[in-house]
N, C-alpha and C. Protein backbone atom coordinates (compact mmCIF):
# COMPACT_ATOMS: atom_id res chain seq x y z
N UNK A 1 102.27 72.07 88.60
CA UNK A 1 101.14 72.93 88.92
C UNK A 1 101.09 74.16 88.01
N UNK A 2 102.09 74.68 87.70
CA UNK A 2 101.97 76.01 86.65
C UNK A 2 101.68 75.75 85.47
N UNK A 3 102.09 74.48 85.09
CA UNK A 3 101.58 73.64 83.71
C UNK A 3 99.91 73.84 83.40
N UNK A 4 99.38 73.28 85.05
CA UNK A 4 98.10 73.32 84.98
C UNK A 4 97.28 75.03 84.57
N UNK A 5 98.16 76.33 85.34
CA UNK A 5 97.20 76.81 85.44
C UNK A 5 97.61 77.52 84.15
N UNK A 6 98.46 77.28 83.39
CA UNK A 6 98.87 78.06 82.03
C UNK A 6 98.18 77.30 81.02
N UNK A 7 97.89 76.24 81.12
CA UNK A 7 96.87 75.58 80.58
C UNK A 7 95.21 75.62 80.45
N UNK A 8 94.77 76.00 81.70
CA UNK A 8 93.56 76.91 81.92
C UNK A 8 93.52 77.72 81.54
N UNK A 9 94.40 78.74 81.67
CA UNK A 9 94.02 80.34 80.94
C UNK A 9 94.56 79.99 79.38
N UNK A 10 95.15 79.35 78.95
CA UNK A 10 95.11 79.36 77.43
C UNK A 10 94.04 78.95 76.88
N UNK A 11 93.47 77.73 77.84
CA UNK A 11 91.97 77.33 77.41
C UNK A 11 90.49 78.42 77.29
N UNK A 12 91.33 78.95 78.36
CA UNK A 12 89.78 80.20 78.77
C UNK A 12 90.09 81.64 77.62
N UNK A 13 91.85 81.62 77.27
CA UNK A 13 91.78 82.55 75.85
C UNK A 13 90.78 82.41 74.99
N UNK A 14 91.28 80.37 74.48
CA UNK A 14 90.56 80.42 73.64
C UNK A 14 88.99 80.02 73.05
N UNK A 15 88.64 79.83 74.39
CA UNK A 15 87.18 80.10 75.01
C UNK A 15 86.56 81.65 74.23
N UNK A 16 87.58 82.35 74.98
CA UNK A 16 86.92 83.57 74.97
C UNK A 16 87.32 84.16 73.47
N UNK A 17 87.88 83.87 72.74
CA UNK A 17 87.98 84.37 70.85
C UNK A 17 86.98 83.63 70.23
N UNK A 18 86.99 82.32 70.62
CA UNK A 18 86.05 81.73 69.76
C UNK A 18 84.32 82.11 70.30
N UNK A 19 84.12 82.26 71.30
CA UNK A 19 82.70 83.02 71.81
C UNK A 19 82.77 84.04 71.14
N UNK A 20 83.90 85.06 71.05
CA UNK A 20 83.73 86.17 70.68
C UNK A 20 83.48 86.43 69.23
N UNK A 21 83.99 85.53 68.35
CA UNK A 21 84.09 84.73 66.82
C UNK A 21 82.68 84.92 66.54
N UNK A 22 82.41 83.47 67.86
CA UNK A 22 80.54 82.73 67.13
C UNK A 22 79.46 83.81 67.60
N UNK A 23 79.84 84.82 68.80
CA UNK A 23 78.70 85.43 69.32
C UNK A 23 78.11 84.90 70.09
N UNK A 24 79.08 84.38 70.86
CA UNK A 24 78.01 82.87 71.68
C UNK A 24 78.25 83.43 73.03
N UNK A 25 77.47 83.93 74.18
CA UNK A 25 77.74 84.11 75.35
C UNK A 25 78.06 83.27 76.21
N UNK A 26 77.55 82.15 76.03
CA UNK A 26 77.93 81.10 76.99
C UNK A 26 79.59 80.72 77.12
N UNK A 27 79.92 80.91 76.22
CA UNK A 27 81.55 80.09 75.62
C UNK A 27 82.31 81.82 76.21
N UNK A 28 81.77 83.01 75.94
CA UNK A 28 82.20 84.29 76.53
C UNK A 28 82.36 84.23 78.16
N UNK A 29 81.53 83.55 78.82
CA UNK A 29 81.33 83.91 80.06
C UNK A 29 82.12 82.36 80.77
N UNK A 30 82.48 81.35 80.12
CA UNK A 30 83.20 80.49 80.58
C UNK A 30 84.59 80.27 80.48
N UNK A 31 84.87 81.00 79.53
CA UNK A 31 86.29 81.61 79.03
C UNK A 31 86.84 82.46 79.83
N UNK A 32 86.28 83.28 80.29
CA UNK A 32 86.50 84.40 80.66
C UNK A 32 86.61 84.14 82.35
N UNK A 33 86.30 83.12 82.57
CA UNK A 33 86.02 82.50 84.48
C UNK A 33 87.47 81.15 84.14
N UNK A 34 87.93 80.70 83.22
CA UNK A 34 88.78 80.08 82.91
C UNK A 34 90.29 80.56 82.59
N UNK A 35 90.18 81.90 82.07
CA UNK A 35 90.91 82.46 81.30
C UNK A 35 91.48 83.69 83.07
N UNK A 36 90.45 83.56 84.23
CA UNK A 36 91.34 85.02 85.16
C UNK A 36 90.97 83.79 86.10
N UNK A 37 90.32 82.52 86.41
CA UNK A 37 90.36 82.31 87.96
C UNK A 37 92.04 81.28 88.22
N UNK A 38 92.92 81.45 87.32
CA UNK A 38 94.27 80.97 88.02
C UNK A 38 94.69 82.32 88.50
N UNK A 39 94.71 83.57 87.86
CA UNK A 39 95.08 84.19 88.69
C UNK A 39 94.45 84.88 90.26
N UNK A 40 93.32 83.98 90.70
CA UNK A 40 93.23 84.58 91.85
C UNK A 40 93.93 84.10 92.83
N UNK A 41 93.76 83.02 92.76
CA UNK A 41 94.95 82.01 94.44
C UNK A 41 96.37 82.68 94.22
N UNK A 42 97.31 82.72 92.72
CA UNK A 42 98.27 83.05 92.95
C UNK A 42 98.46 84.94 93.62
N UNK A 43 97.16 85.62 93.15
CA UNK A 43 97.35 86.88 93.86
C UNK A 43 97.01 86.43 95.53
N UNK A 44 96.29 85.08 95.88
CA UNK A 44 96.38 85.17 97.55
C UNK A 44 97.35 84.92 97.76
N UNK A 45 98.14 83.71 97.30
CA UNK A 45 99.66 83.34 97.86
C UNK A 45 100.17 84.69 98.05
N UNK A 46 100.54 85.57 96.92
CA UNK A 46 101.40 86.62 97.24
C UNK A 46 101.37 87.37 98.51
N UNK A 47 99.48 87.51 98.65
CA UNK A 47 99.17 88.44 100.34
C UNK A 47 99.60 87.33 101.64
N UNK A 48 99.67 86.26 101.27
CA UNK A 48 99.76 85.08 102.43
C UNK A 48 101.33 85.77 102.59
N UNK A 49 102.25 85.62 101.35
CA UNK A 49 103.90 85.48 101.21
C UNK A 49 103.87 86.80 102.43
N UNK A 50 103.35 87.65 101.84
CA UNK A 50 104.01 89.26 102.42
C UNK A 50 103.64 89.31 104.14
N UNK A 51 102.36 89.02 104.25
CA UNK A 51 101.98 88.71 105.78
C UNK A 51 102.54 87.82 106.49
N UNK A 52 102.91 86.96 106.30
CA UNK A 52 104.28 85.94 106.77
C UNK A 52 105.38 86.40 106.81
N UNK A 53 106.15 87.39 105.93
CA UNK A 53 107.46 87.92 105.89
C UNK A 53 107.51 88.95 106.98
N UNK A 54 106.12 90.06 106.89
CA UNK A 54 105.70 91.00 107.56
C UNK A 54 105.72 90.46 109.62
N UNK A 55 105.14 89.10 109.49
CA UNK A 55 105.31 88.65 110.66
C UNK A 55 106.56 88.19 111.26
N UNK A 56 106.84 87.46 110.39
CA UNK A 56 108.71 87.32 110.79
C UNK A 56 109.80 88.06 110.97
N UNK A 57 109.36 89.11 110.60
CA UNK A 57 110.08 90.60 111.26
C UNK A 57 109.90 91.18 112.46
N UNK A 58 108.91 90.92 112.75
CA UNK A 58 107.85 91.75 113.61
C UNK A 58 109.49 91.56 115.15
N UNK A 59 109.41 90.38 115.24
CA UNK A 59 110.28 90.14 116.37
C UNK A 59 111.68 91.29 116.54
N UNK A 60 112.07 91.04 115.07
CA UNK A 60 113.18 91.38 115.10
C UNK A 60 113.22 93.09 115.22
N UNK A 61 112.10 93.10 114.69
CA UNK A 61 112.08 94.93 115.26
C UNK A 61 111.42 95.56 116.11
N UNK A 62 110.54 94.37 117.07
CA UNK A 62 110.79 94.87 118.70
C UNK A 62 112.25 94.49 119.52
N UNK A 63 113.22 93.57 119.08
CA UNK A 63 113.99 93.75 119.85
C UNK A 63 114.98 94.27 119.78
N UNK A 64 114.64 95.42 118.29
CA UNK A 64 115.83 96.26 118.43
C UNK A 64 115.48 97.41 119.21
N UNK A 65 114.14 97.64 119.32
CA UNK A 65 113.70 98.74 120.03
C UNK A 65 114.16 98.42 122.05
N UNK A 66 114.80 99.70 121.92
CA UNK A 66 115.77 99.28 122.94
C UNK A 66 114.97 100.46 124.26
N UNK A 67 115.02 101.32 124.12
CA UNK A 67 114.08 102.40 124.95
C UNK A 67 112.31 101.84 125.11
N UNK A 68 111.77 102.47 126.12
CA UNK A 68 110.53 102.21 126.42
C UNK A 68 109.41 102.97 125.41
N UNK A 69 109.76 104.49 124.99
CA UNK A 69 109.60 105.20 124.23
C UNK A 69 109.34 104.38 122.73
N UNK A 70 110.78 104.00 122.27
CA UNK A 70 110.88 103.28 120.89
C UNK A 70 109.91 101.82 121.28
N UNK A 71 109.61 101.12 121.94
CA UNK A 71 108.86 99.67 122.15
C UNK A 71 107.28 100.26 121.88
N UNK A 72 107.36 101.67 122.53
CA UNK A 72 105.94 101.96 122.30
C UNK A 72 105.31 102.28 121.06
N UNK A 73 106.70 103.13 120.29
CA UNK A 73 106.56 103.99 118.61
C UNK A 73 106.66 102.38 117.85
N UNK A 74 106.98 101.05 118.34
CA UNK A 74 107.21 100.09 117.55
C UNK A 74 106.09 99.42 117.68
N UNK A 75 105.18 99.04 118.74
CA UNK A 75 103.92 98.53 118.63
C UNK A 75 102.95 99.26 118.51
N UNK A 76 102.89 101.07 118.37
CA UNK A 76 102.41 101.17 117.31
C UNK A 76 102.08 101.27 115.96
N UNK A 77 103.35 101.31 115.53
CA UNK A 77 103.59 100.89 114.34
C UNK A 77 103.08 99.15 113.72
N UNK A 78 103.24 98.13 114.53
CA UNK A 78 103.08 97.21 114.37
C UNK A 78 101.42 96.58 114.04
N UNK A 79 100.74 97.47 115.51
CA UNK A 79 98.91 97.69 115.30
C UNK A 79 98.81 98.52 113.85
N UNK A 80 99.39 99.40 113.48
CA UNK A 80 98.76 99.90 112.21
C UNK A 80 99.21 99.14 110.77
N UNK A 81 100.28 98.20 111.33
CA UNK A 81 100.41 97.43 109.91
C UNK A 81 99.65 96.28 110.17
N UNK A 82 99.20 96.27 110.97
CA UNK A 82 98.40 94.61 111.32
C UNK A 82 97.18 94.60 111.01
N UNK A 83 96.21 96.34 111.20
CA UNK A 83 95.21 96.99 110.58
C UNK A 83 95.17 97.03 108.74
N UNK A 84 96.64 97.18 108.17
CA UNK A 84 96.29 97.56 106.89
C UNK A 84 96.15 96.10 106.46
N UNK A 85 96.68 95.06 107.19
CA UNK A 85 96.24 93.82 106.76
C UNK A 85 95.03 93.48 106.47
């Protein structure tokens, strides 16, 4: 799979030199959608990775919260990271 998408953006490089070469917009604007759309899924994986890690904690640091006080300072803490999500 990384084969593939290093292969796309080398294609959409050279998409985008040779548009830029001939003056050709078309070959500019397909290059250029070739050359950045592998990197969008791998920037979602990363938000998927962190929100999954972020959740798999979650447990472990309500049950260290041992007082009623700390359970409360911990779910709110937990609503405001669940918000910046």
């Amino acid at each position: 799979m990384p084969v593939v998408a290093i292969a796309v953006a080398t294609a959409g490089i050279v998409l985008l030199l040779k548009g830029a070469a001939e003056g050709r917009w078309a070959l500019l604007a397909s290059g250029s959608s070739c050359a950045f759309a592998p990197g969008w899924p791998v920037a979602r994986l990363l938000d998927m990775r962190r929100f999954n890690i972020i959740l798999q904690s979650l447990p472990e640091i309500i049950r260290m919260s041992d007082t009623k006080g700390r359970k409360e300072l911990t779910f709110r803490f937990v609503e405001k990271l669940i918000d910046k999500l």
